[in-house]
N, C-alpha and C. Protein backbone atom coordinates (compact mmCIF):
# COMPACT_ATOMS: atom_id res chain seq x y z
N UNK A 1 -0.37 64.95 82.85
CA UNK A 1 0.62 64.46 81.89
C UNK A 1 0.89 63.00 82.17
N UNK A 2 0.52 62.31 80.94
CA UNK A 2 1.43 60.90 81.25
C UNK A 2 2.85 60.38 81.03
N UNK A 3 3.02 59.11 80.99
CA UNK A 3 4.30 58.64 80.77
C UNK A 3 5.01 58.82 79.60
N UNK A 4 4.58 57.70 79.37
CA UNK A 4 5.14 57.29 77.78
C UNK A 4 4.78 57.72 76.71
N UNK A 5 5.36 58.00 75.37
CA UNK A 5 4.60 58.60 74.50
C UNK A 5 3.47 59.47 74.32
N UNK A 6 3.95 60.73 75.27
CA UNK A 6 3.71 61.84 75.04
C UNK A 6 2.43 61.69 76.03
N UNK A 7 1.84 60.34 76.92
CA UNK A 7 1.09 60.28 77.70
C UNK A 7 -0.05 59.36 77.16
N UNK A 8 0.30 58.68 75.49
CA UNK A 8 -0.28 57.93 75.49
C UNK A 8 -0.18 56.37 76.14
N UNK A 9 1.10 56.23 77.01
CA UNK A 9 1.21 54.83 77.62
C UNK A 9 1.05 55.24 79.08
N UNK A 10 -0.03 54.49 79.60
CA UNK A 10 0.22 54.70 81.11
C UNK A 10 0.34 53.94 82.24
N UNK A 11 0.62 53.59 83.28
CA UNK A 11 0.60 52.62 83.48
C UNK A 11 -1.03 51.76 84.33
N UNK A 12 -0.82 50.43 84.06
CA UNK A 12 -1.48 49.79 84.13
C UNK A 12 -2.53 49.15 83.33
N UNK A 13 -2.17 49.64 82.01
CA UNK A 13 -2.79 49.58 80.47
C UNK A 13 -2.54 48.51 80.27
N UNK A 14 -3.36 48.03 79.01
CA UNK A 14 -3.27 46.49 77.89
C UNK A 14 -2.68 47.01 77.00
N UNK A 15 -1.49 47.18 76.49
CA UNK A 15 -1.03 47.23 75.08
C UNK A 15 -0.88 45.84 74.02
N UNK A 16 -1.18 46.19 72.68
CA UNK A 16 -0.88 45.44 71.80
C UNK A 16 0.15 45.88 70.64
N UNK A 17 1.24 44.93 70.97
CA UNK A 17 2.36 46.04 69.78
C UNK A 17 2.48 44.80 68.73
N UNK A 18 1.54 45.15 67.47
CA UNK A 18 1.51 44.49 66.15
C UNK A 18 2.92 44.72 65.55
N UNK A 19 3.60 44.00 64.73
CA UNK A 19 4.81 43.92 64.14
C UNK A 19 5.97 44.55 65.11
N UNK A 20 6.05 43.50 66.17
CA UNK A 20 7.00 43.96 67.67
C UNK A 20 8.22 43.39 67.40
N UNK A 21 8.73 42.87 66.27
CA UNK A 21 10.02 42.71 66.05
C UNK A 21 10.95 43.85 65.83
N UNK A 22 12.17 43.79 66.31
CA UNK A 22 13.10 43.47 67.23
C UNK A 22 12.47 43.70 68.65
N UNK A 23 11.66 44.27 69.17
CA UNK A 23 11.31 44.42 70.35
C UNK A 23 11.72 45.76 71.09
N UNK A 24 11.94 46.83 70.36
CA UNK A 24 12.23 47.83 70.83
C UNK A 24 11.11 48.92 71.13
N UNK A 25 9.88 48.85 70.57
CA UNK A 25 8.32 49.39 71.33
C UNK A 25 7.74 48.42 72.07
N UNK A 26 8.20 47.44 72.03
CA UNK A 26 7.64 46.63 73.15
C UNK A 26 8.26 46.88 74.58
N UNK A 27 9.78 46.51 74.63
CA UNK A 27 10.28 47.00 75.48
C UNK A 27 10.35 48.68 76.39
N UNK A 28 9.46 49.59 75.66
CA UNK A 28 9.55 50.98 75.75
C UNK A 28 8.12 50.65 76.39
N UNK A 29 7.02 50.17 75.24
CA UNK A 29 5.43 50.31 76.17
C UNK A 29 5.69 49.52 77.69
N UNK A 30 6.22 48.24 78.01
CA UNK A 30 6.43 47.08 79.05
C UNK A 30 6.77 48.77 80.34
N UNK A 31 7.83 49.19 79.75
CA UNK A 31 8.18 50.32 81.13
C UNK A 31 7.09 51.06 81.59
N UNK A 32 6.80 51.51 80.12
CA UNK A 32 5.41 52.48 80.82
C UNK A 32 4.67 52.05 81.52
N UNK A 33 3.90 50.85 81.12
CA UNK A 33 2.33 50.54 82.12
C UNK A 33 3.06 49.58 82.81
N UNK A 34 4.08 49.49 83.08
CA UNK A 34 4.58 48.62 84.53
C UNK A 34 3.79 47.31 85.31
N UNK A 35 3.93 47.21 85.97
CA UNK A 35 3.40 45.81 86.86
C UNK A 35 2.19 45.32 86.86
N UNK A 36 1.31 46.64 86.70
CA UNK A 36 0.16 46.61 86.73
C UNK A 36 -0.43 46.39 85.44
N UNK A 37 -0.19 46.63 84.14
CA UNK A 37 -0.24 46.57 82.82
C UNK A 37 0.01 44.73 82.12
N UNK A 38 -0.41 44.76 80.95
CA UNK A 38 -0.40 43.87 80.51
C UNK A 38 -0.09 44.21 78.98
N UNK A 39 1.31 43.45 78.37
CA UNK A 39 1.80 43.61 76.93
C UNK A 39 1.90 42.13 75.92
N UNK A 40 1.32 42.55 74.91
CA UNK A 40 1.13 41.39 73.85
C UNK A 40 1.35 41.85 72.76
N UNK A 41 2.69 40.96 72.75
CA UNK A 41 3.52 41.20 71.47
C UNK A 41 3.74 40.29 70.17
N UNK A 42 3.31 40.97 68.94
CA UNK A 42 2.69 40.01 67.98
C UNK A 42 4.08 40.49 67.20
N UNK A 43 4.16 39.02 65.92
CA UNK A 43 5.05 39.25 64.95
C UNK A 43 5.04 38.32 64.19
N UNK A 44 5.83 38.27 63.06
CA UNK A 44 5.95 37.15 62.42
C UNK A 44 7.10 36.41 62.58
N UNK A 45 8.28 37.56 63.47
CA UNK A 45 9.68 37.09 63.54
C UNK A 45 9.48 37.34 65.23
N UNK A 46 10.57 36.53 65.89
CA UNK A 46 10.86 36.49 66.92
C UNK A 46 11.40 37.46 67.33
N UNK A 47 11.11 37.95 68.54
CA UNK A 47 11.99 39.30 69.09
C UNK A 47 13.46 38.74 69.56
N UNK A 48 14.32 39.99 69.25
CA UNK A 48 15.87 39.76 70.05
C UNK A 48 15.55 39.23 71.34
N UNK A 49 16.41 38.09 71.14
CA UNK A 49 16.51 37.45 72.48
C UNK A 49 16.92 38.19 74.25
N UNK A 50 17.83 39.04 73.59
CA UNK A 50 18.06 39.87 74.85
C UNK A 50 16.46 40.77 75.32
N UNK A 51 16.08 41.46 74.13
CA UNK A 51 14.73 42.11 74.69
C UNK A 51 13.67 41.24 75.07
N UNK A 52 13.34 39.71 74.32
CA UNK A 52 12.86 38.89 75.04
C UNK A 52 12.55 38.92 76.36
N UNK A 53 14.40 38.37 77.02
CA UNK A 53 14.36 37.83 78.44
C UNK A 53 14.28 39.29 79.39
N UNK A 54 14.45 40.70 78.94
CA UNK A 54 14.18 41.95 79.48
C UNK A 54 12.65 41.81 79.88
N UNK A 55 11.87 41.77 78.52
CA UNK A 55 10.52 41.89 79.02
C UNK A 55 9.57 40.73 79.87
N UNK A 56 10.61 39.31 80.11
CA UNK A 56 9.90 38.26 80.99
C UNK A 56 10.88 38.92 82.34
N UNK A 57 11.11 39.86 82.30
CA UNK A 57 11.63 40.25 83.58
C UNK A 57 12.75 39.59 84.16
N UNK A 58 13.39 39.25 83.17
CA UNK A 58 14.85 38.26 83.34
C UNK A 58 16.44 38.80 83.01
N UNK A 59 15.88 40.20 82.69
CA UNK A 59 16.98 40.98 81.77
C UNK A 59 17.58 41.64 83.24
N UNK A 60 17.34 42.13 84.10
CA UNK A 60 18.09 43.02 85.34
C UNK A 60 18.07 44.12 85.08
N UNK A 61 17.17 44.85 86.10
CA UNK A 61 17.23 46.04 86.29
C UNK A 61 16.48 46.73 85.46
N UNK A 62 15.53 46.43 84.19
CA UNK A 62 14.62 47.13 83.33
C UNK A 62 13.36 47.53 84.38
N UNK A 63 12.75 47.31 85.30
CA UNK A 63 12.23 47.77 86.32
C UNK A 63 12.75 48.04 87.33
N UNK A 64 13.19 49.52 87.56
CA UNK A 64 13.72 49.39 89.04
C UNK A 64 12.52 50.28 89.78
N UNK A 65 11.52 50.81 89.62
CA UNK A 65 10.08 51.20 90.23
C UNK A 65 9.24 50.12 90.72
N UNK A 66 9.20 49.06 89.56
CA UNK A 66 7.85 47.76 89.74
C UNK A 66 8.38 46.88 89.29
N UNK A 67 7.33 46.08 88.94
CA UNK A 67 7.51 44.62 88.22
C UNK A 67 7.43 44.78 86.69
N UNK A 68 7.48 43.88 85.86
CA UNK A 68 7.46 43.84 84.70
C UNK A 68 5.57 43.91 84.04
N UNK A 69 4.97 44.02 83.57
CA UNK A 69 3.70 43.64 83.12
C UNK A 69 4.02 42.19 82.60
N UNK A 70 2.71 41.83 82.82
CA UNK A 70 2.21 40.27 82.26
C UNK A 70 2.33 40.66 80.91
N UNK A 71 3.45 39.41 80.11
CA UNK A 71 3.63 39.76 79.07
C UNK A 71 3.56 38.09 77.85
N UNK A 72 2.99 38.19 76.90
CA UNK A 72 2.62 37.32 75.97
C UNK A 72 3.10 37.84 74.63
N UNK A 73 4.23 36.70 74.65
CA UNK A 73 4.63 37.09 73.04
C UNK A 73 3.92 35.82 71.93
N UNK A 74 3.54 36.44 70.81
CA UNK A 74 2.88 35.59 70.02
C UNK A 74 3.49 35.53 68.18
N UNK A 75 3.98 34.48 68.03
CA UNK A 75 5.08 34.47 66.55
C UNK A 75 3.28 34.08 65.98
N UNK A 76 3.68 35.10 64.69
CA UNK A 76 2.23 34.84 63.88
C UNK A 76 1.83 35.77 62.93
N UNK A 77 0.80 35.29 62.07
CA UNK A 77 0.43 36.50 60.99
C UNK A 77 -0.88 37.50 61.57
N UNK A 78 -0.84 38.59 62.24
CA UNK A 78 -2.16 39.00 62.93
C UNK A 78 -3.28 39.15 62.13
N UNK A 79 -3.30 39.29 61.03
CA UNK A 79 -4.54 38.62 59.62
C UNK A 79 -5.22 37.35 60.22
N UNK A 80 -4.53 36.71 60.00
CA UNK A 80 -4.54 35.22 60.60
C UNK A 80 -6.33 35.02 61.77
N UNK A 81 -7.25 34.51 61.57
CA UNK A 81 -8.07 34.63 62.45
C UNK A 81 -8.03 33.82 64.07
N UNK A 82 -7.15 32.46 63.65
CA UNK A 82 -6.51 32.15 64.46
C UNK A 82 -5.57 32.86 65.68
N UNK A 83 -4.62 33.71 64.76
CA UNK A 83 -3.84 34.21 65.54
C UNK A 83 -4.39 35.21 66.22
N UNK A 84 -5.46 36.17 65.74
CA UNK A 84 -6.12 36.76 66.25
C UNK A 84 -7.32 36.79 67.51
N UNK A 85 -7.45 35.32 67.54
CA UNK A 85 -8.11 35.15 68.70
C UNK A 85 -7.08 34.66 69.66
N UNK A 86 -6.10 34.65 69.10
CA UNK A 86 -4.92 34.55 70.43
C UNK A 86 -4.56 35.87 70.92
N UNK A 87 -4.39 36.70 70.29
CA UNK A 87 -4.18 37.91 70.88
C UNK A 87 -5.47 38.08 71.42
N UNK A 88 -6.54 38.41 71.36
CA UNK A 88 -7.92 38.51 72.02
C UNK A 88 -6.96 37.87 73.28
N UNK A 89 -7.57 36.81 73.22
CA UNK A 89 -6.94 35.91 74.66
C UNK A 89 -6.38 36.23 75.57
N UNK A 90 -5.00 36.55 74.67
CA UNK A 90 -3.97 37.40 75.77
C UNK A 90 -4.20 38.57 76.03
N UNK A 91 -5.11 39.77 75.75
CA UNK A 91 -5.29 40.56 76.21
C UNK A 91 -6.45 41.21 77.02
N UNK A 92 -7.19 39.57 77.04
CA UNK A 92 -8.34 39.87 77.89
C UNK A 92 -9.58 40.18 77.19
N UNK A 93 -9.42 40.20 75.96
CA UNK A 93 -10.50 40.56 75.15
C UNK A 93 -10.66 42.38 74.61
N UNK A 94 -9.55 42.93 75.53
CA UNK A 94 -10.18 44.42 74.79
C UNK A 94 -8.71 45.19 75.39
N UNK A 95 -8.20 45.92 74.40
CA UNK A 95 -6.55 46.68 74.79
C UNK A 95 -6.98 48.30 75.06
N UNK A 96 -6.18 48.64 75.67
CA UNK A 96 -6.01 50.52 75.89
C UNK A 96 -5.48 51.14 74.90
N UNK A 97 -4.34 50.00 74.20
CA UNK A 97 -3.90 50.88 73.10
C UNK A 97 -3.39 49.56 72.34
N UNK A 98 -2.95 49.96 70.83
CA UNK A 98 -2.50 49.15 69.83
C UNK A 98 -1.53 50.08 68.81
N UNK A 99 -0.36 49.25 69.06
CA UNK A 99 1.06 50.00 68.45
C UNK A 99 1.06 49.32 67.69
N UNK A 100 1.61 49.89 66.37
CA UNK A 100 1.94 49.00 65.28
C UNK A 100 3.15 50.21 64.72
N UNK A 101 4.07 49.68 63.99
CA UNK A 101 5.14 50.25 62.90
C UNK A 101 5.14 48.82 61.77
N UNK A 102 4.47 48.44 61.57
CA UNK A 102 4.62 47.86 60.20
C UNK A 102 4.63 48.26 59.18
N UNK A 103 4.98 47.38 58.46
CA UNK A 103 5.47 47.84 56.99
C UNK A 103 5.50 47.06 56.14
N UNK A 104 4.46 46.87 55.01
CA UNK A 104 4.76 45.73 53.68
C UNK A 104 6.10 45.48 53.37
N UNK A 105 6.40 43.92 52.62
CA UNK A 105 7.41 43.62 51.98
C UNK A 105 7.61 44.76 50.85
N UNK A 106 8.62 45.39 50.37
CA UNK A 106 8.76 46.63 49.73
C UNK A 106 8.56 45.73 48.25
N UNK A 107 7.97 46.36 47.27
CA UNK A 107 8.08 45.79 45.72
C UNK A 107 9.25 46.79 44.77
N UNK A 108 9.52 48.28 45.55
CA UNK A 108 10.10 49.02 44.87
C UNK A 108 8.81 49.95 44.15
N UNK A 109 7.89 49.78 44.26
CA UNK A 109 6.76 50.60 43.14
C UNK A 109 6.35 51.59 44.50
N UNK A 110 6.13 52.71 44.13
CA UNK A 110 5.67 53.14 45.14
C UNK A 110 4.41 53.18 45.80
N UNK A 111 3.48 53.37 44.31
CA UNK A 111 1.69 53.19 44.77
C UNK A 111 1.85 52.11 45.27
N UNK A 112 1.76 50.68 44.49
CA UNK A 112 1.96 49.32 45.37
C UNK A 112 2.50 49.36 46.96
N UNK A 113 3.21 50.10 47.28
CA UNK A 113 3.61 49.41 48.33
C UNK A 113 3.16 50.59 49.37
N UNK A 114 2.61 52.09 49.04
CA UNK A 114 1.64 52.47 49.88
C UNK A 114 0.50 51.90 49.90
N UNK A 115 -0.46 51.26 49.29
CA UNK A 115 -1.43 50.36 49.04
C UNK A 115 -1.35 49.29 49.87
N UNK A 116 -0.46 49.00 49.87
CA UNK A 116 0.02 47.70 50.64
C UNK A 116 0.18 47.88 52.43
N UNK A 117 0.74 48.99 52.57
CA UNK A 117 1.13 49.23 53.85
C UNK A 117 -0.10 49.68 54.37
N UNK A 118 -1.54 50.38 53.50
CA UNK A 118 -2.17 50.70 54.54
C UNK A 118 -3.18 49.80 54.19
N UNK A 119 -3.22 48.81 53.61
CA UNK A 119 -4.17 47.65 53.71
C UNK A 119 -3.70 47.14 54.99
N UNK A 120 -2.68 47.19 55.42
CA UNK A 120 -2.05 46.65 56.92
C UNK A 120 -2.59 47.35 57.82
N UNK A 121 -2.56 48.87 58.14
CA UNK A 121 -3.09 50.00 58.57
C UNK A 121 -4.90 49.57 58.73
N UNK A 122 -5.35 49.05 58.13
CA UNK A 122 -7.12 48.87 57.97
C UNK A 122 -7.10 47.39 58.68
N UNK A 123 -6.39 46.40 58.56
CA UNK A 123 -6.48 44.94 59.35
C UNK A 123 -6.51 45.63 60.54
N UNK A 124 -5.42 46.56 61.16
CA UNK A 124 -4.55 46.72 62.44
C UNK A 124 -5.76 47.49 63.02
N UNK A 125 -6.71 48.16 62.24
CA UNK A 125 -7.69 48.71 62.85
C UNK A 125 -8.84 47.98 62.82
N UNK A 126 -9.26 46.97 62.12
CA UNK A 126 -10.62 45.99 62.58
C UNK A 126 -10.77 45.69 63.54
């Protein structure tokens, strides 16, 4: 049995958490794969500042087992090919796992904006 999510986070993993704003699966994967792990957190918006300085290991006491994982936050569109070879970068070139909860800008239509959300769903998997 593993840790986190049901044993899909473990520690010492590469996670990539696509649309990591506010920072609340980021801050959840960072515990799991611990010190040994490495987290890269993509968005278009900045994470809460408090979960920020938690996951540079500045928050107190969010590790009391280990250290924090090496962690790279990246403001950006992950479409973006640019931005995408920044995440490459930061994660070494290849992750254990890739979290995403994104979600299209809503139009109110419903086909549209399932259409929309899993055209996001098909980037997040290239």
């Amino acid at each position: 049995a593993g840790t986190g999510a049901r044993g899909l986070l473990r520690p010492g993993q590469t996670v990539i958490d696509l649309g990591a704003a506010p920072g609340g699966w980021s801050l959840y994967a960072s515990r799991a794969v611990g010190g040994g792990g490495a987290l890269v957190s993509v968005d278009l918006l900045d994470l809460d500042p408090r979960t920020s300085a938690e996951l540079r290991g500045k928050g107190g006491g969010v590790y009391p087992s280990s250290s924090p994982p090496r962690f790279v936050q990246i403001r950006g569109d992950f479409t973006d090919e640019a931005v995408r070879q920044e995440i490459s970068e930061a994660a070494a070139g290849l992750a254990d796992v890739v979290l995403s909860d994104m979600a299209a800008n809503f139009t109110g239509d419903r086909t549209t904006d399932a259409l929309r959300t899993m055209a996001l769903v098909e980037e997040a998997m290239a």
